[in-house]
C-alpha atoms as a PDB file:
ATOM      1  CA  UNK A   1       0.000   0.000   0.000  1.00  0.00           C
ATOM      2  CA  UNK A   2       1.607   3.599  -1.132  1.00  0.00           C
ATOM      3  CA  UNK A   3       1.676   6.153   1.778  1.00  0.00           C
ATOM      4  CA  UNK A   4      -1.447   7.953   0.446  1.00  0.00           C
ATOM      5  CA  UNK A   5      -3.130   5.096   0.839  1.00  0.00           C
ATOM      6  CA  UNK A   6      -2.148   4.727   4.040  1.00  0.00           C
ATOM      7  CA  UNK A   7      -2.719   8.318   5.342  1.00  0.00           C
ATOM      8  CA  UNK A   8      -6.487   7.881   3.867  1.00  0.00           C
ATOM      9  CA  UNK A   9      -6.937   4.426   5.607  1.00  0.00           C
ATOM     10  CA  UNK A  10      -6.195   5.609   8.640  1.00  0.00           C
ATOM     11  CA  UNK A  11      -7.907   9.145   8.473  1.00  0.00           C
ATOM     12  CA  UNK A  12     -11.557   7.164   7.362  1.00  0.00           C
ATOM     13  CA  UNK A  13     -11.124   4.752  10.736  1.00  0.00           C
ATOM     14  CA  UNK A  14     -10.253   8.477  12.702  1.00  0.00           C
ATOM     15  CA  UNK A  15     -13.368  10.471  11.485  1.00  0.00           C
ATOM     16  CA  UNK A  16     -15.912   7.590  11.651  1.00  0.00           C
ATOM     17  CA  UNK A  17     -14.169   6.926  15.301  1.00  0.00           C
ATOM     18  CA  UNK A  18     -14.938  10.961  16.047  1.00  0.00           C
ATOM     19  CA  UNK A  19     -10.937  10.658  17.259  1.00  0.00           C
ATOM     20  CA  UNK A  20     -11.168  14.315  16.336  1.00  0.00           C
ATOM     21  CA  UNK A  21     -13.494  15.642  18.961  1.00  0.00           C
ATOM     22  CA  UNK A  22     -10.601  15.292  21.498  1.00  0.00           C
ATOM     23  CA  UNK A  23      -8.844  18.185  19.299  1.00  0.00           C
ATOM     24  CA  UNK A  24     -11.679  20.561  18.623  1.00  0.00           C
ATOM     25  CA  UNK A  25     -10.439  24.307  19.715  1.00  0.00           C
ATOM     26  CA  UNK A  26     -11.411  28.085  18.123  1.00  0.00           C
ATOM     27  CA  UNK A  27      -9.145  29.372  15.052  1.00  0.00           C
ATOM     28  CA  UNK A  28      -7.894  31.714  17.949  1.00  0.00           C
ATOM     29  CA  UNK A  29      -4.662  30.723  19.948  1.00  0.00           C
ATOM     30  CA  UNK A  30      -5.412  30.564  23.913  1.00  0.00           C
ATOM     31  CA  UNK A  31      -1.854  31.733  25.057  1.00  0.00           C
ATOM     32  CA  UNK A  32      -1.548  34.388  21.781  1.00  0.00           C
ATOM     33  CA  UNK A  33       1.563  33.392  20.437  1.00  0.00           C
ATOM     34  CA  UNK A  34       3.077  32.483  17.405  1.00  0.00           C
ATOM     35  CA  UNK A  35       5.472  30.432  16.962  1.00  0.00           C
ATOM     36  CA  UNK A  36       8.768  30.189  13.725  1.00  0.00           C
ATOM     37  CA  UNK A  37      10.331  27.035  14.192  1.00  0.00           C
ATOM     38  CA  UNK A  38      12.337  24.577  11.877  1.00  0.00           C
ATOM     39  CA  UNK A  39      10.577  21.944  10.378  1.00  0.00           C
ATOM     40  CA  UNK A  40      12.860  19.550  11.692  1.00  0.00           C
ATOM     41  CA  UNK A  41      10.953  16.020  12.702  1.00  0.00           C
ATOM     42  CA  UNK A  42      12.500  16.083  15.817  1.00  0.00           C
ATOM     43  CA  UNK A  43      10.469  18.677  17.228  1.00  0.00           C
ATOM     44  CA  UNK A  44       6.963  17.920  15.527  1.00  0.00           C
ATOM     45  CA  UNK A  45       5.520  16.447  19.399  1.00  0.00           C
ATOM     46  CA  UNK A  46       8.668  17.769  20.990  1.00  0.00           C
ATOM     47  CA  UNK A  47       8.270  21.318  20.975  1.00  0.00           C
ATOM     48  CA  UNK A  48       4.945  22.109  21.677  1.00  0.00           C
ATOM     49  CA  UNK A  49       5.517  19.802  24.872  1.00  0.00           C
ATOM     50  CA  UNK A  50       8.586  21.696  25.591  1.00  0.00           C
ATOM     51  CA  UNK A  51       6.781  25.067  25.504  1.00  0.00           C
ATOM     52  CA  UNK A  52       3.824  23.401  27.305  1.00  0.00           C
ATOM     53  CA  UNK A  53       1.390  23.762  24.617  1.00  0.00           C
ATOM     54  CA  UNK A  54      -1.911  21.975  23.663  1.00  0.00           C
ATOM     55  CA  UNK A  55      -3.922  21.955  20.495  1.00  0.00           C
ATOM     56  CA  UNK A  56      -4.904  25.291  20.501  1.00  0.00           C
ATOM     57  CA  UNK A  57      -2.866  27.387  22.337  1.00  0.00           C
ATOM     58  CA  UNK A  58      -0.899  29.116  19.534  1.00  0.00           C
ATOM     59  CA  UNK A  59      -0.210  29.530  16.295  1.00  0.00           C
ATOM     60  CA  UNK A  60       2.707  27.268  14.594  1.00  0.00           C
ATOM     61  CA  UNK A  61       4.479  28.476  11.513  1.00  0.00           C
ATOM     62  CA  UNK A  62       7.442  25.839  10.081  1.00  0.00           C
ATOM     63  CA  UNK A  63       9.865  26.526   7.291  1.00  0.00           C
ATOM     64  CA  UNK A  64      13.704  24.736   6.768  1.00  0.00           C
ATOM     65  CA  UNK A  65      15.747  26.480   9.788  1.00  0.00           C
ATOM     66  CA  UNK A  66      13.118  28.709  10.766  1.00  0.00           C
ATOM     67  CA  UNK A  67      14.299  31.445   8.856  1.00  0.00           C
ATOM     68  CA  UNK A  68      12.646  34.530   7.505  1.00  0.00           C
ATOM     69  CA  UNK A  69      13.946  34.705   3.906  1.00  0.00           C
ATOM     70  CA  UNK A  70      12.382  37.862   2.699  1.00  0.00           C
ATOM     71  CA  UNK A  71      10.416  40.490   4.665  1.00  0.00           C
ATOM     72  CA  UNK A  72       7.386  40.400   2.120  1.00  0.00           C
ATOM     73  CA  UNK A  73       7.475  36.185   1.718  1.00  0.00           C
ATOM     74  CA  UNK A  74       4.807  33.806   3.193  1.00  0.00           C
ATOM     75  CA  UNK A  75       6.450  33.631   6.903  1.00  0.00           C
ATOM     76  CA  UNK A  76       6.283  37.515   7.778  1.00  0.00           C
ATOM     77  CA  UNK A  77       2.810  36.845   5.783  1.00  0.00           C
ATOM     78  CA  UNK A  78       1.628  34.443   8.665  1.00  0.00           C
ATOM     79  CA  UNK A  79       2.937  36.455  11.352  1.00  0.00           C
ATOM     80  CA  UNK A  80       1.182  39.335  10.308  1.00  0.00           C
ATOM     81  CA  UNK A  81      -2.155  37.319   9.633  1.00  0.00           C
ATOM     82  CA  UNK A  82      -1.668  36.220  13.020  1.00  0.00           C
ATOM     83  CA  UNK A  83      -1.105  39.397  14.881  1.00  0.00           C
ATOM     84  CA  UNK A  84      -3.903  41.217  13.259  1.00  0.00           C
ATOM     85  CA  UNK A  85      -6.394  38.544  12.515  1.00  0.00           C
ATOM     86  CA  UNK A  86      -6.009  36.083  15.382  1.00  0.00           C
ATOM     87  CA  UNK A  87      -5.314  38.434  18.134  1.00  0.00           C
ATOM     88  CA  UNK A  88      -1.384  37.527  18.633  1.00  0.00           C
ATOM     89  CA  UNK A  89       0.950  39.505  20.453  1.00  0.00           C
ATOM     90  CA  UNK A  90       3.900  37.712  21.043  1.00  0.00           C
ATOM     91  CA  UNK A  91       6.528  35.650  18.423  1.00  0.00           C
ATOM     92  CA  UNK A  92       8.729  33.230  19.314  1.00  0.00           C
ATOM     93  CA  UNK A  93      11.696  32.455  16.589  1.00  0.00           C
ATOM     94  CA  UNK A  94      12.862  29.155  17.943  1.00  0.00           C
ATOM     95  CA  UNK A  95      15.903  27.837  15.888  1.00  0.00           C
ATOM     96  CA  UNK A  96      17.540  24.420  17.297  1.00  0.00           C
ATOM     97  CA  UNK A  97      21.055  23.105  17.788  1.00  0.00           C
ATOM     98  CA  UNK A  98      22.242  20.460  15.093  1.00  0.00           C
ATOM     99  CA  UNK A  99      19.841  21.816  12.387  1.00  0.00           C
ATOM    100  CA  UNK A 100      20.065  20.566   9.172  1.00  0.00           C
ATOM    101  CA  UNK A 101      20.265  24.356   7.507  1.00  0.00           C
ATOM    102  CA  UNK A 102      23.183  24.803   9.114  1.00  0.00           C
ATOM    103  CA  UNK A 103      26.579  25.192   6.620  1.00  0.00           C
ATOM    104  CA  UNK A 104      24.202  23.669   4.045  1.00  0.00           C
ATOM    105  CA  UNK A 105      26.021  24.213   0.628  1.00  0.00           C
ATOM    106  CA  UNK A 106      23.164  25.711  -1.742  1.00  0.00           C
ATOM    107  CA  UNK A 107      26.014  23.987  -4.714  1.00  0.00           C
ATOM    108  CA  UNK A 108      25.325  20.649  -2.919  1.00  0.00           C
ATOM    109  CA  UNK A 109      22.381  20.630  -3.365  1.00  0.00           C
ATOM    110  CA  UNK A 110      22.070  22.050  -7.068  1.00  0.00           C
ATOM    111  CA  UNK A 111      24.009  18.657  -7.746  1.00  0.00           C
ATOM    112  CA  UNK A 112      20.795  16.682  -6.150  1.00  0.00           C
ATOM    113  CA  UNK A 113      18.810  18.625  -7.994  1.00  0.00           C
ATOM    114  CA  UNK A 114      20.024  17.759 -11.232  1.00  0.00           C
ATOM    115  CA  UNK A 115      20.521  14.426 -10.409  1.00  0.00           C
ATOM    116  CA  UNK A 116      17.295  13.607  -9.511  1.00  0.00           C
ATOM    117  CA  UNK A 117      16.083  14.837 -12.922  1.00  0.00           C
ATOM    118  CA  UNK A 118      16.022  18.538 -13.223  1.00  0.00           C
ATOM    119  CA  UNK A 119      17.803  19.649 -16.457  1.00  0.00           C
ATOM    120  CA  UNK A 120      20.946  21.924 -15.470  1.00  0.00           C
ATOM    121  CA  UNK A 121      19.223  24.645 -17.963  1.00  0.00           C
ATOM    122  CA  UNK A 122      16.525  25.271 -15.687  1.00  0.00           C
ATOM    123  CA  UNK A 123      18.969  25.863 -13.460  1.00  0.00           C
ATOM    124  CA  UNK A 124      20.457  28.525 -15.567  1.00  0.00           C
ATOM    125  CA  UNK A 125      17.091  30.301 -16.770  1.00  0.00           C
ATOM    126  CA  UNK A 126      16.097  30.611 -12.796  1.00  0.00           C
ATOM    127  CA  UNK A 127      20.074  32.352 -12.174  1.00  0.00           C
ATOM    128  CA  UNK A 128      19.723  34.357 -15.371  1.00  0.00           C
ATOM    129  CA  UNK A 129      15.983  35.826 -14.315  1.00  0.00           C
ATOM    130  CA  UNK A 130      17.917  37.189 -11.109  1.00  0.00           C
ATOM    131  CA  UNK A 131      17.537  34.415  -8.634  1.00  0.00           C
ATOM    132  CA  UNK A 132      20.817  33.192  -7.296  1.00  0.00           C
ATOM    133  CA  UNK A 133      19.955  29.854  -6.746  1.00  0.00           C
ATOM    134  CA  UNK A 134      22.910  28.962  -4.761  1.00  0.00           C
ATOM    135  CA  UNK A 135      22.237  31.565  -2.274  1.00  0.00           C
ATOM    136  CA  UNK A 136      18.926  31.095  -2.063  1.00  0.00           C
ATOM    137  CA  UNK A 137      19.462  27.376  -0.959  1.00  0.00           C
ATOM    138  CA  UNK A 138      22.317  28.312   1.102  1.00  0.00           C
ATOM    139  CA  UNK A 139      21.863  27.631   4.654  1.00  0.00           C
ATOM    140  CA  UNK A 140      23.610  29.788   7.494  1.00  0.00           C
ATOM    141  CA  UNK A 141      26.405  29.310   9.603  1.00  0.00           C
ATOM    142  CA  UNK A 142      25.339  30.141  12.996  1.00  0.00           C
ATOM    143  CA  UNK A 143      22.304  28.996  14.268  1.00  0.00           C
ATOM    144  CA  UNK A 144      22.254  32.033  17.117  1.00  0.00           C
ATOM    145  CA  UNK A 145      22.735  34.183  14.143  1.00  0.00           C
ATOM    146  CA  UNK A 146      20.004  33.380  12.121  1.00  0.00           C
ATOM    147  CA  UNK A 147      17.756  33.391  14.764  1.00  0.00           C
ATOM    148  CA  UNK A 148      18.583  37.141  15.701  1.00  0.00           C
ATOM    149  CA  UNK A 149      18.401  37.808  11.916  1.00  0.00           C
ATOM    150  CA  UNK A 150      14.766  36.583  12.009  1.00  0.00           C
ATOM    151  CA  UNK A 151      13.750  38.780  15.483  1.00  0.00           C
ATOM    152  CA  UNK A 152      15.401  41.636  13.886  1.00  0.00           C
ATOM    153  CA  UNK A 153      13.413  41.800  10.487  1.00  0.00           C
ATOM    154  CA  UNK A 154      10.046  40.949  12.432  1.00  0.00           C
ATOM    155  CA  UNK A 155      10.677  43.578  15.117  1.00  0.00           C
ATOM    156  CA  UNK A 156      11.699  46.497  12.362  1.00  0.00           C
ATOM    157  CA  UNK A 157       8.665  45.127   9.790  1.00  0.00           C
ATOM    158  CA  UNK A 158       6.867  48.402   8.995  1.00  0.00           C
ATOM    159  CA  UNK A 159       3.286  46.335   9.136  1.00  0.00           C
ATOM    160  CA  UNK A 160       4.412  45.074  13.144  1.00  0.00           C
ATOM    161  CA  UNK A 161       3.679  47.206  16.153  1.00  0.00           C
ATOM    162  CA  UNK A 162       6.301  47.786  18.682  1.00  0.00           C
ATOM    163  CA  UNK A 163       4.110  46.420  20.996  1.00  0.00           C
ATOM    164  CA  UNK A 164       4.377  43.018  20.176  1.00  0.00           C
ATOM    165  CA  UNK A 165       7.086  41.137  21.667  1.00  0.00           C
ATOM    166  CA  UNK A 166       9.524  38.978  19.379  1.00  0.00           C
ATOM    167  CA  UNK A 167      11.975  36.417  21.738  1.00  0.00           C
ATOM    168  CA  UNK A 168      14.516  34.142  19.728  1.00  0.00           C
ATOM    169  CA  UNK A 169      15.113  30.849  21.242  1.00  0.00           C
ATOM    170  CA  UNK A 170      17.420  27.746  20.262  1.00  0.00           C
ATOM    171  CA  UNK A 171      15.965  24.311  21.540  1.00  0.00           C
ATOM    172  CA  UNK A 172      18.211  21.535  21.988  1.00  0.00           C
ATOM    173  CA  UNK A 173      16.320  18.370  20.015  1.00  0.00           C
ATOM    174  CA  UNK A 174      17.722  15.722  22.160  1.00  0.00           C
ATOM    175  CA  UNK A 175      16.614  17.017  25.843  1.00  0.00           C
ATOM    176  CA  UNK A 176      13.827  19.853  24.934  1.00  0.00           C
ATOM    177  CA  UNK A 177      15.883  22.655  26.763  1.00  0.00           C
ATOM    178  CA  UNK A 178      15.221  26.247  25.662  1.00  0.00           C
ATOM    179  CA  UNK A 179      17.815  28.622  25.598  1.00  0.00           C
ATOM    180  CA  UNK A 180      16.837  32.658  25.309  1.00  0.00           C
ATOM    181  CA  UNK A 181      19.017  34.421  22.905  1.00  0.00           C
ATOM    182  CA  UNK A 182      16.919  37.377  22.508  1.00  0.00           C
ATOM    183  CA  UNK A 183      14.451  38.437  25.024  1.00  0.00           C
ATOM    184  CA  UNK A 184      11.390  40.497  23.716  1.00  0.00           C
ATOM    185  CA  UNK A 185      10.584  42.329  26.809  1.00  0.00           C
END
């Protein structure tokens, strides 16, 4: 059975099994924060447990290193929706140690690119429309670094008040431990 299978197999015996009703909460976060953190597996159950959180109590947004990559992209997009629309006032960058952005080499992984099947002249026609490709897959070198990258470009965002309060955390993956490296207040 192919893993879409799978995932729908499952999903009929959850909804006919009202599984979901354990789960049911308002579109509005109880504790009013959101959350940037890395889509690393490692912290899918992890960090909301960390942070004690339950279904409900914020908002989660998860990108490769937890990294803002452009103040106008879909990240500062979902903050914003979620300060204004869902009542948010605090964000909480939380980067981790061991990440898998970290030193990635955006050549690297051009060369997996083209060798699972994507011609090398795509490649060229996205660099010669004025996207550096290499960069733009390029990782970063410090994970403290990015993190106060990301805090920075939320706090000076000209669509954020300066009343809501940005922290940057790094979580260590193996234990759960937070450690502040830029507190909001």
């Amino acid at each position: 059975m192919n893993k879409l299978n799978e995932i729908m197999e499952y999903n009929k015996r959850f909804v006919e099994n009202k599984e979901y009703e354990k789960y049911e909460v308002t579109k509005y976060p109880d504790k009013k924060i959101v959350i940037l953190s890395c889509m690393d597996t490692r912290l899918t159950e992890l960090l909301p447990k960390a942070l004690n959180l339950k279904n409900g109590d914020a908002k989660i947004i998860k990108n490769a290193g937890a990294t803002i990559m452009h103040p106008f992209g879909s990240i500062i997009r979902s903050i914003i929706v979620a300060i204004y629309e869902f009542d948010t006032d605090e964000v909480l960058v939380i980067g981790h140690k061991g990440c898998g952005m970290s030193n990635i080499n955006g050549e690297e992984t051009i060369k997996k690119i083209i060798n699972r099947g994507i011609k090398e002249d795509v490649i060229e026609t996205l660099n010669n429309s004025g996207i550096d490709i290499k960069k733009w897959l390029h990782g970063f070198d410090s994970v403290e670094e990015s993190v106060k990258e990301s805090v920075e470009l939320i706090k000076k965002h000209p669509l954020i008040n300066k009343d809501i309060k940005v922290h940057g955390l790094i979580m260590d993956p193996s234990t759960g431990k937070l450690e502040i490296i830029v507190n909001g207040y």
